[in-house]
PDB file of N, CA and C in Angstrom:
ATOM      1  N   UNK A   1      89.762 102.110 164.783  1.00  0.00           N
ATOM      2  CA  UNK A   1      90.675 102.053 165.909  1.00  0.00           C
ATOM      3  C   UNK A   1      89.909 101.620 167.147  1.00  0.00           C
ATOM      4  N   UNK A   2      90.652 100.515 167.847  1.00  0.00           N
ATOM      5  CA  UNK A   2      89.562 100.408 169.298  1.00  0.00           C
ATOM      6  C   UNK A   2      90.100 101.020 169.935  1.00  0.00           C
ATOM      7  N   UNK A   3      89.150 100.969 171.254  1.00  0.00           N
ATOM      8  CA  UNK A   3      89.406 102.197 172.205  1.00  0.00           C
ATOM      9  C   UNK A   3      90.519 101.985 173.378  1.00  0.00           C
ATOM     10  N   UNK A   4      91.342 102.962 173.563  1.00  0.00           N
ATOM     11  CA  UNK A   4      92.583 102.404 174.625  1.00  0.00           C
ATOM     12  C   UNK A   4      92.171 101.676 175.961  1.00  0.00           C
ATOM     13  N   UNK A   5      90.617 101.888 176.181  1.00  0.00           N
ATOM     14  CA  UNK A   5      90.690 101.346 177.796  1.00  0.00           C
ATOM     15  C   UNK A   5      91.023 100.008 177.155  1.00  0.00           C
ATOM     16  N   UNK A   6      90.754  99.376 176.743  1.00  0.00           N
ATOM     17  CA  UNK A   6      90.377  97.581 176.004  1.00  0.00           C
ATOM     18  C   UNK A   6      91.900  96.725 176.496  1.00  0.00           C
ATOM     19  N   UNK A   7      92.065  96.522 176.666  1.00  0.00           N
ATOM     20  CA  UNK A   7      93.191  95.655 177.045  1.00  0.00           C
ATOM     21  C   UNK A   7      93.624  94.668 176.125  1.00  0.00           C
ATOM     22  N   UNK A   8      95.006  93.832 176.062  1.00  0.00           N
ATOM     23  CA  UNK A   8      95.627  93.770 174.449  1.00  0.00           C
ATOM     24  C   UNK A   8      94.617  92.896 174.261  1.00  0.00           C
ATOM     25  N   UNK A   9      94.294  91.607 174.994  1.00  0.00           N
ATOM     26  CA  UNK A   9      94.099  90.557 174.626  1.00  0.00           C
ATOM     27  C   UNK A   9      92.317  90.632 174.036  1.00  0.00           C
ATOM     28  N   UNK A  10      91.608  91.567 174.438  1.00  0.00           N
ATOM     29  CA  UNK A  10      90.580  92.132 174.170  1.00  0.00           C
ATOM     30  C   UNK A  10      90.338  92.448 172.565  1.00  0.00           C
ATOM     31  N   UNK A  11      91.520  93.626 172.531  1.00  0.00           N
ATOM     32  CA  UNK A  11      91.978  94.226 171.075  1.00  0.00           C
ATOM     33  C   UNK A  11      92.444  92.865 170.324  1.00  0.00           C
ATOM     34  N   UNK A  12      92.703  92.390 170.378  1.00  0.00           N
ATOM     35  CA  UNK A  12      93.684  91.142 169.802  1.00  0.00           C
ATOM     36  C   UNK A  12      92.452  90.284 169.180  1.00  0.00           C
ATOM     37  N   UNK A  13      91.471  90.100 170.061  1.00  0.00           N
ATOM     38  CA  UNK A  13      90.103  89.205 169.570  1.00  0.00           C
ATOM     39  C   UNK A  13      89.377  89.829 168.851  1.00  0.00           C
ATOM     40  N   UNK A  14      89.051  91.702 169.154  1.00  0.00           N
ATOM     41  CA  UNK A  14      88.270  91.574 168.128  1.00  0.00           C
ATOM     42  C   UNK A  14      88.646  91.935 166.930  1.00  0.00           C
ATOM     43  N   UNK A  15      90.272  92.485 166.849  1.00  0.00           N
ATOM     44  CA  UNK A  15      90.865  92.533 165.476  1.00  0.00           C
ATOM     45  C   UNK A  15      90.515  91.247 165.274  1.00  0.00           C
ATOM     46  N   UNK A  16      90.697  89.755 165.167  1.00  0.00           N
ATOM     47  CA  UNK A  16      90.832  88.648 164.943  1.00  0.00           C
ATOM     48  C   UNK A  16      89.302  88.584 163.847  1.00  0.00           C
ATOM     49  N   UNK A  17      88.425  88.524 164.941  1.00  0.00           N
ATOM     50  CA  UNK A  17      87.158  88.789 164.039  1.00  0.00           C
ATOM     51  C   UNK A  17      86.893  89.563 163.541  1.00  0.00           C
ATOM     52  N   UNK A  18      87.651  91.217 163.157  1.00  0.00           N
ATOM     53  CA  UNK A  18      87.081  91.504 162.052  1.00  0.00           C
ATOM     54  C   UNK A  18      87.583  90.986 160.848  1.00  0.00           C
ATOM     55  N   UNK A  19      88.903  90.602 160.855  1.00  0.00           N
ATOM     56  CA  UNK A  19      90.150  89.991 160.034  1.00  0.00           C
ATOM     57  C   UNK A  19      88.599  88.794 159.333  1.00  0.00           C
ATOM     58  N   UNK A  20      88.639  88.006 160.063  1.00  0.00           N
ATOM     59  CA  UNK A  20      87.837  86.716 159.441  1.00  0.00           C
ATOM     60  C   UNK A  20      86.581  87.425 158.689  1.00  0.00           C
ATOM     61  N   UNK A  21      85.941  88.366 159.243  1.00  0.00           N
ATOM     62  CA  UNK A  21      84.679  88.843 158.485  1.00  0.00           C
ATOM     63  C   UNK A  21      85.286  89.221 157.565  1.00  0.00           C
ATOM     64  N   UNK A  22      86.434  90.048 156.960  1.00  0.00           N
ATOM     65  CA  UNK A  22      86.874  90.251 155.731  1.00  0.00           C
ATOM     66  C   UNK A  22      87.086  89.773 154.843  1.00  0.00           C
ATOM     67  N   UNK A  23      87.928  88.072 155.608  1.00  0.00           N
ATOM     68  CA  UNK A  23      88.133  86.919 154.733  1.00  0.00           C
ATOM     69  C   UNK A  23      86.622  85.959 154.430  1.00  0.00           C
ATOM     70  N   UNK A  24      85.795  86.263 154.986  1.00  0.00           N
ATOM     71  CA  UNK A  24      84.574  85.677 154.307  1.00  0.00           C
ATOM     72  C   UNK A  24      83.084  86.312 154.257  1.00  0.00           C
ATOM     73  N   UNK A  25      83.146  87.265 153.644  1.00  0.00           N
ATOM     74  CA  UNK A  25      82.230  88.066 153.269  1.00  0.00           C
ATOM     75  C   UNK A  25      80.717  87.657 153.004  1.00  0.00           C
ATOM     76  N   UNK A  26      80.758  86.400 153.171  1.00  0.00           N
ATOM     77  CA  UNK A  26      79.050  85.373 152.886  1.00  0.00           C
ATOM     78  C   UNK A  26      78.462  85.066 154.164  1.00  0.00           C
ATOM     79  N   UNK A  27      79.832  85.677 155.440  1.00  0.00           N
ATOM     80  CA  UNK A  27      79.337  85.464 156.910  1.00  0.00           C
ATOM     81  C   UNK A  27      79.142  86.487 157.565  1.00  0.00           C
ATOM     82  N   UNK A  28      78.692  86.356 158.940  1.00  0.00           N
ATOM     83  CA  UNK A  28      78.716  87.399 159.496  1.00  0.00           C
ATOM     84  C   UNK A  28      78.827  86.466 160.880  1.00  0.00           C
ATOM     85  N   UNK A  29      80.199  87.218 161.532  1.00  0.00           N
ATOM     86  CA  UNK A  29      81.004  86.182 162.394  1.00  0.00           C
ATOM     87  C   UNK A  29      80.675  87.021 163.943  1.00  0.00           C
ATOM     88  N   UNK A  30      80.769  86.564 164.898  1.00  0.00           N
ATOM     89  CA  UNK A  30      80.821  86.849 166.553  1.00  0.00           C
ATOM     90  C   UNK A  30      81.212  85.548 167.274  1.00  0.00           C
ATOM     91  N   UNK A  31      81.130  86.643 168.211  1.00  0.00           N
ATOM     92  CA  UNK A  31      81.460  85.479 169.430  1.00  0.00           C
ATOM     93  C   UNK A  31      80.272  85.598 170.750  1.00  0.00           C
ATOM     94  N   UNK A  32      79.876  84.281 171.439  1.00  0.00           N
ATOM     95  CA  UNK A  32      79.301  83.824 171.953  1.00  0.00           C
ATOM     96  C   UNK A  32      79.661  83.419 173.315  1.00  0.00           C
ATOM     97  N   UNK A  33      79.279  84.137 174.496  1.00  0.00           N
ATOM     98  CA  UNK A  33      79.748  83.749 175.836  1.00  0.00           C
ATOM     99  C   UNK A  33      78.725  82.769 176.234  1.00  0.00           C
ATOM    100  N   UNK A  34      78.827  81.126 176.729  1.00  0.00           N
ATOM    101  CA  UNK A  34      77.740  80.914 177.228  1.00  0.00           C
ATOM    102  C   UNK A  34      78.333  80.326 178.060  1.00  0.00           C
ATOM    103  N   UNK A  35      77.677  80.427 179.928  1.00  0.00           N
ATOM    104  CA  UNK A  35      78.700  80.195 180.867  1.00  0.00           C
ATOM    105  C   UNK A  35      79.836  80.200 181.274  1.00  0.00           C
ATOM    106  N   UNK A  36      80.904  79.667 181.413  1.00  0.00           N
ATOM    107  CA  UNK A  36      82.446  80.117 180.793  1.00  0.00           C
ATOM    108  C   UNK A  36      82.903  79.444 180.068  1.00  0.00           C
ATOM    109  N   UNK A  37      82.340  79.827 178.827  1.00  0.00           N
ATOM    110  CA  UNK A  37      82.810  78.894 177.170  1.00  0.00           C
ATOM    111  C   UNK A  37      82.603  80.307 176.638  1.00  0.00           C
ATOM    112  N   UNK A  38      83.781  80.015 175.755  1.00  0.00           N
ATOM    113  CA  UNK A  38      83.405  81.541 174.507  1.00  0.00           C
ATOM    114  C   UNK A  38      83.248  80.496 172.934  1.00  0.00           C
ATOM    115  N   UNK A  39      82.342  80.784 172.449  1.00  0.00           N
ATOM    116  CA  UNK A  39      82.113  79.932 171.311  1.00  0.00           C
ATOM    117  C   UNK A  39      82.244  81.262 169.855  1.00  0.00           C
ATOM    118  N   UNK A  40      82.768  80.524 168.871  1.00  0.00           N
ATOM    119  CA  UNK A  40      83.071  81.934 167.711  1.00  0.00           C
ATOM    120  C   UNK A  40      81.843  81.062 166.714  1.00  0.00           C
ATOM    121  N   UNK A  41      80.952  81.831 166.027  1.00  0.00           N
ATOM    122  CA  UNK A  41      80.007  81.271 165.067  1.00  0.00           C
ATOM    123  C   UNK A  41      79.991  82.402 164.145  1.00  0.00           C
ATOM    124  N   UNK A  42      79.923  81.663 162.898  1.00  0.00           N
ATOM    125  CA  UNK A  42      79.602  82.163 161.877  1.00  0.00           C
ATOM    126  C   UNK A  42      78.226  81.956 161.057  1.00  0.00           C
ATOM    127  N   UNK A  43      77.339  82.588 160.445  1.00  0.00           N
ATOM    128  CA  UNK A  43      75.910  82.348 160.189  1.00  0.00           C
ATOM    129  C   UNK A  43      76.041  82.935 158.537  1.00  0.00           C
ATOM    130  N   UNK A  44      75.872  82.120 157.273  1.00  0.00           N
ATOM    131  CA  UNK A  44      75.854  82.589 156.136  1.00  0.00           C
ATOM    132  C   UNK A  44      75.005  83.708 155.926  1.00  0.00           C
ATOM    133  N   UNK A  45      75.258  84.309 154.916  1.00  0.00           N
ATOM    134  CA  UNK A  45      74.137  85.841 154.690  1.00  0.00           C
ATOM    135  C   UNK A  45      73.581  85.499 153.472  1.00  0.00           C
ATOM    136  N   UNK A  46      73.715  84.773 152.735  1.00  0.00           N
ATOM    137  CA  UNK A  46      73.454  84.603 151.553  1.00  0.00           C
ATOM    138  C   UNK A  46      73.348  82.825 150.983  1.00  0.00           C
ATOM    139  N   UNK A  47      72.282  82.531 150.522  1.00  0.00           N
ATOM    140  CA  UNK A  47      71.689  81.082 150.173  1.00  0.00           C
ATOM    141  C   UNK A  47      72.661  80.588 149.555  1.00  0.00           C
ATOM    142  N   UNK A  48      73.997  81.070 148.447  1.00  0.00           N
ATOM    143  CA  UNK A  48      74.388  80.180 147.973  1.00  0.00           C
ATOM    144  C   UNK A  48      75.890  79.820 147.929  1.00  0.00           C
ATOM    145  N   UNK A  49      76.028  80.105 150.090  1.00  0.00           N
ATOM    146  CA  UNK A  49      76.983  80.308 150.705  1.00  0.00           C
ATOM    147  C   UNK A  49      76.868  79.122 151.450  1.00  0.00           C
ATOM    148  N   UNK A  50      77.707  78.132 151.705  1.00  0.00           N
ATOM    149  CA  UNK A  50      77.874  76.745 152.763  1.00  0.00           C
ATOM    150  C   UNK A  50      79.241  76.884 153.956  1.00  0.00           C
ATOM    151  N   UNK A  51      78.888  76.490 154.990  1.00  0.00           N
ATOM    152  CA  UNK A  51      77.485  76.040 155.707  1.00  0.00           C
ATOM    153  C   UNK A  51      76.622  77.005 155.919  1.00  0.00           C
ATOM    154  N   UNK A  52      75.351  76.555 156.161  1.00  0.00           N
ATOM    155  CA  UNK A  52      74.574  77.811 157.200  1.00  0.00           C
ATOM    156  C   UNK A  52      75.245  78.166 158.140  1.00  0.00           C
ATOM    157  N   UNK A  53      75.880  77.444 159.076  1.00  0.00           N
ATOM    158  CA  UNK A  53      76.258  77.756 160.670  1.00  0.00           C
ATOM    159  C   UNK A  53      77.264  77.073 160.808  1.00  0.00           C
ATOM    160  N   UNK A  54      78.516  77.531 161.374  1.00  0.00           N
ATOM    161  CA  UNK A  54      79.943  77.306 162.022  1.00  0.00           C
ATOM    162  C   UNK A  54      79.908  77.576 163.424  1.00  0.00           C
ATOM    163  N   UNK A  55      80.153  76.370 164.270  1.00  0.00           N
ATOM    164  CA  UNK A  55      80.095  77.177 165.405  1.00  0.00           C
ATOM    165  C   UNK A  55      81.533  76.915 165.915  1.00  0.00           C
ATOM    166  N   UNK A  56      82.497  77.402 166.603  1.00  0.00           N
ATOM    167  CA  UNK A  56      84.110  76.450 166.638  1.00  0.00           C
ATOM    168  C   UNK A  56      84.329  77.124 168.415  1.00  0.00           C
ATOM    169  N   UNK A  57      85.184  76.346 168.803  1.00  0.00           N
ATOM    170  CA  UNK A  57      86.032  76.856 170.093  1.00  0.00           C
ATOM    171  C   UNK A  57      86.986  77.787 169.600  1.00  0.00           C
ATOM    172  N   UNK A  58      87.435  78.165 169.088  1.00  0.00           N
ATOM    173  CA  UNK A  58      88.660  79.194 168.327  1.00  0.00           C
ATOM    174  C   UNK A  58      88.388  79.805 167.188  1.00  0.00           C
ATOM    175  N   UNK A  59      88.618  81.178 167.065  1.00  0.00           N
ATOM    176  CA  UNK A  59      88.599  81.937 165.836  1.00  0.00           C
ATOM    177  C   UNK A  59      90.169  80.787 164.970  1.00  0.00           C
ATOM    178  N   UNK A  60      90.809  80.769 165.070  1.00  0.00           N
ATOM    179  CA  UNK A  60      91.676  79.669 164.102  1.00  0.00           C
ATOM    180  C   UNK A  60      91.030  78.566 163.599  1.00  0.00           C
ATOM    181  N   UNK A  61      90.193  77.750 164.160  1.00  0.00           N
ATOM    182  CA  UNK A  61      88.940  76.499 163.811  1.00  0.00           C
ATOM    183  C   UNK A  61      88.475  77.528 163.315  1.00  0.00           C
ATOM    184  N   UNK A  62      87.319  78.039 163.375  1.00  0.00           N
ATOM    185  CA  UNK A  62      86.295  78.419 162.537  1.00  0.00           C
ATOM    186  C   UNK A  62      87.191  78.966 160.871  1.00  0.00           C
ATOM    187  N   UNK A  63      87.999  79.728 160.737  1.00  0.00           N
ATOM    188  CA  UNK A  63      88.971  80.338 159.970  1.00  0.00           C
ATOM    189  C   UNK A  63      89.210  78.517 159.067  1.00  0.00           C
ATOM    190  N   UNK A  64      89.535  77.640 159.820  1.00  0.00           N
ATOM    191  CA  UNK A  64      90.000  76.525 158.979  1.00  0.00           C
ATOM    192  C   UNK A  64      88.499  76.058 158.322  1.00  0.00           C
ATOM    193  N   UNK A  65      87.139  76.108 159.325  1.00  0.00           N
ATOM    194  CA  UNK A  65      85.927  75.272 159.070  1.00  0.00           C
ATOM    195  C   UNK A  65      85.596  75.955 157.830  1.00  0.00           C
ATOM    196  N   UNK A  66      86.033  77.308 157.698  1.00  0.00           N
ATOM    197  CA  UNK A  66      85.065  78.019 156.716  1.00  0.00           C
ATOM    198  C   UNK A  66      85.659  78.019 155.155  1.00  0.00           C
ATOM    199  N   UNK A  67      87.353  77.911 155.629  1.00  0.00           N
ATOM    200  CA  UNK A  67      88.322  77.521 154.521  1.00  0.00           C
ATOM    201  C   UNK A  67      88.133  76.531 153.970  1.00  0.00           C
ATOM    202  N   UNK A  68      87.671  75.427 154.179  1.00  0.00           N
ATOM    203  CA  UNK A  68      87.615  74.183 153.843  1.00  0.00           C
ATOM    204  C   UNK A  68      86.096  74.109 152.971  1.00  0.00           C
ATOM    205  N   UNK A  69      85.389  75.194 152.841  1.00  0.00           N
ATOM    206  CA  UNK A  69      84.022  74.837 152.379  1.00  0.00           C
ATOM    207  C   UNK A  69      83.969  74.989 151.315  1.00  0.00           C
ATOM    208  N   UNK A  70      85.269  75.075 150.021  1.00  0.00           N
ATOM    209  CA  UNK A  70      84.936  74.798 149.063  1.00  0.00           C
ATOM    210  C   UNK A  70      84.381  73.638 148.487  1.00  0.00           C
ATOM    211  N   UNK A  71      83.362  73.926 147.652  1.00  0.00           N
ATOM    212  CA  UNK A  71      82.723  72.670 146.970  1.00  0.00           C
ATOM    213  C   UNK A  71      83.593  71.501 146.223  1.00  0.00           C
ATOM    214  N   UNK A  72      83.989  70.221 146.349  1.00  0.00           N
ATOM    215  CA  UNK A  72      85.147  69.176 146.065  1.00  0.00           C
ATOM    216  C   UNK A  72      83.973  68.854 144.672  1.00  0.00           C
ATOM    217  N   UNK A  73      85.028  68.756 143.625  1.00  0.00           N
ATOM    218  CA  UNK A  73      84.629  68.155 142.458  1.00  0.00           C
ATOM    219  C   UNK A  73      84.340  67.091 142.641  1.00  0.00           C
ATOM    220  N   UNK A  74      83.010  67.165 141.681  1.00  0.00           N
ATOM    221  CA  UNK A  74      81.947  65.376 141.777  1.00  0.00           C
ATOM    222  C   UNK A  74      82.713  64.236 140.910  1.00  0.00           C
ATOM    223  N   UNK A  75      82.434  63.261 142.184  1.00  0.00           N
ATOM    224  CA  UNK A  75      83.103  61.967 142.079  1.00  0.00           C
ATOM    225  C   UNK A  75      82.614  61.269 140.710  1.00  0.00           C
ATOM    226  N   UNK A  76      83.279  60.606 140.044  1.00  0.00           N
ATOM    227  CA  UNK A  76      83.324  59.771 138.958  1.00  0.00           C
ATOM    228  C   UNK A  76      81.770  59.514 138.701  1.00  0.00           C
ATOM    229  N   UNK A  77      80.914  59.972 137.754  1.00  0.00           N
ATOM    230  CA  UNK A  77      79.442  59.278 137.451  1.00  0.00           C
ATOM    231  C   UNK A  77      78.685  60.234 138.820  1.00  0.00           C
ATOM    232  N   UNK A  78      78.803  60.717 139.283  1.00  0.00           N
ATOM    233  CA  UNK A  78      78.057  61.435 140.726  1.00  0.00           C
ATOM    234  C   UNK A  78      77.965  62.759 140.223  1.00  0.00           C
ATOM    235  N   UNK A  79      76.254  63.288 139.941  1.00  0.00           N
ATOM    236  CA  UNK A  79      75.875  64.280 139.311  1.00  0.00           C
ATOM    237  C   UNK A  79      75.872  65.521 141.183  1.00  0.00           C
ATOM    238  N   UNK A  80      76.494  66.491 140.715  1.00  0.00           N
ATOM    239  CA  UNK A  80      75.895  67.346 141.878  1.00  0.00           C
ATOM    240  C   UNK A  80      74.962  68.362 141.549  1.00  0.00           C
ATOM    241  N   UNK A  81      73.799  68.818 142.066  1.00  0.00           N
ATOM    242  CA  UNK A  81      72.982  69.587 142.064  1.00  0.00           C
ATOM    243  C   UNK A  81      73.396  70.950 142.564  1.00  0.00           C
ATOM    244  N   UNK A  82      73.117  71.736 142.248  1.00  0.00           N
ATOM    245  CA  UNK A  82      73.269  73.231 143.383  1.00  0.00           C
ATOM    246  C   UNK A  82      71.839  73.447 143.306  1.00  0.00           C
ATOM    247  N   UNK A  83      71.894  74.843 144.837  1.00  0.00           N
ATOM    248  CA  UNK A  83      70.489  74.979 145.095  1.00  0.00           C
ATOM    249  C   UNK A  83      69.843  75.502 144.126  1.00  0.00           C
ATOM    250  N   UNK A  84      68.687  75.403 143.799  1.00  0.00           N
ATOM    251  CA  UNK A  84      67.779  76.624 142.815  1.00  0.00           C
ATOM    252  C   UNK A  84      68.052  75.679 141.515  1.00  0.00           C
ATOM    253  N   UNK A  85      68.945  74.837 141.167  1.00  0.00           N
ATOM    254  CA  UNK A  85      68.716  73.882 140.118  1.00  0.00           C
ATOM    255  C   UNK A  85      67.788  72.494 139.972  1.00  0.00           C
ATOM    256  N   UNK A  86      67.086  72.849 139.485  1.00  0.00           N
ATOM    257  CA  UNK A  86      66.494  71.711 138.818  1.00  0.00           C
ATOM    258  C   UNK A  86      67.098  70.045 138.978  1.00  0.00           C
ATOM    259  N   UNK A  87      66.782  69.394 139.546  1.00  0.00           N
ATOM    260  CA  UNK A  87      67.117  68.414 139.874  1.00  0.00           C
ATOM    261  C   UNK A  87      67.399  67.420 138.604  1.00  0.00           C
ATOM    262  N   UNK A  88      68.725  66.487 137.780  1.00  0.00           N
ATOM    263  CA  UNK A  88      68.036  66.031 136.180  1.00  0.00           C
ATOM    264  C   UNK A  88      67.508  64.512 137.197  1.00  0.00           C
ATOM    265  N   UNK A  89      66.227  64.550 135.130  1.00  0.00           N
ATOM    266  CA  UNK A  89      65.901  63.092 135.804  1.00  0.00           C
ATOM    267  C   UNK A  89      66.831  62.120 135.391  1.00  0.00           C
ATOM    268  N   UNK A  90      66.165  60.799 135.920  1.00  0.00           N
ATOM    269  CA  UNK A  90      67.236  59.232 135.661  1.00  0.00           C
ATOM    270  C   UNK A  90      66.371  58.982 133.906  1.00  0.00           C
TER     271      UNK A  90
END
């Protein structure tokens, strides 16, 4: 529960981010004041989690950047590697 002094729009953000840390458990999400910009970044916790780093103007962007990072099936003849695999030869 947050605390009543907090005001909605306060409460509203950081429900928002915990919501997203739930929905991606390979991050660990905040937000970033630098001058008067609020920037939301996400930083992977785990190597065989993509990207390393999200940085977005909106918890809704970052929510889409991080949605979108499923791996797209390899194109016709296009071998993909993952990390920690062995590279094949030609």
């Amino acid at each position: 529960m947050l605390s009543p002094a907090w005001d909605g729009a306060a409460a509203r953000e950081v429900s928002a981010l915990l919501e997203l840390q739930k929905e991606f458990p390979g991050f660990v999400i905040w937000r970033e004041i630098t001058g008067d910009r609020a920037r939301y970044v996400a930083k992977r916790t785990r190597s065989d989690v993509s990207p390393h780093t999200a940085i977005c103007a909106t918890p809704a962007e970052l929510r889409e950047v991080l949605a979108d990072t499923g791996e797209p099936p390899p194109a016709s003849g296009r071998q993909v590697t993952r990390p920690g695999e062995p590279a094949a030869s030609r």
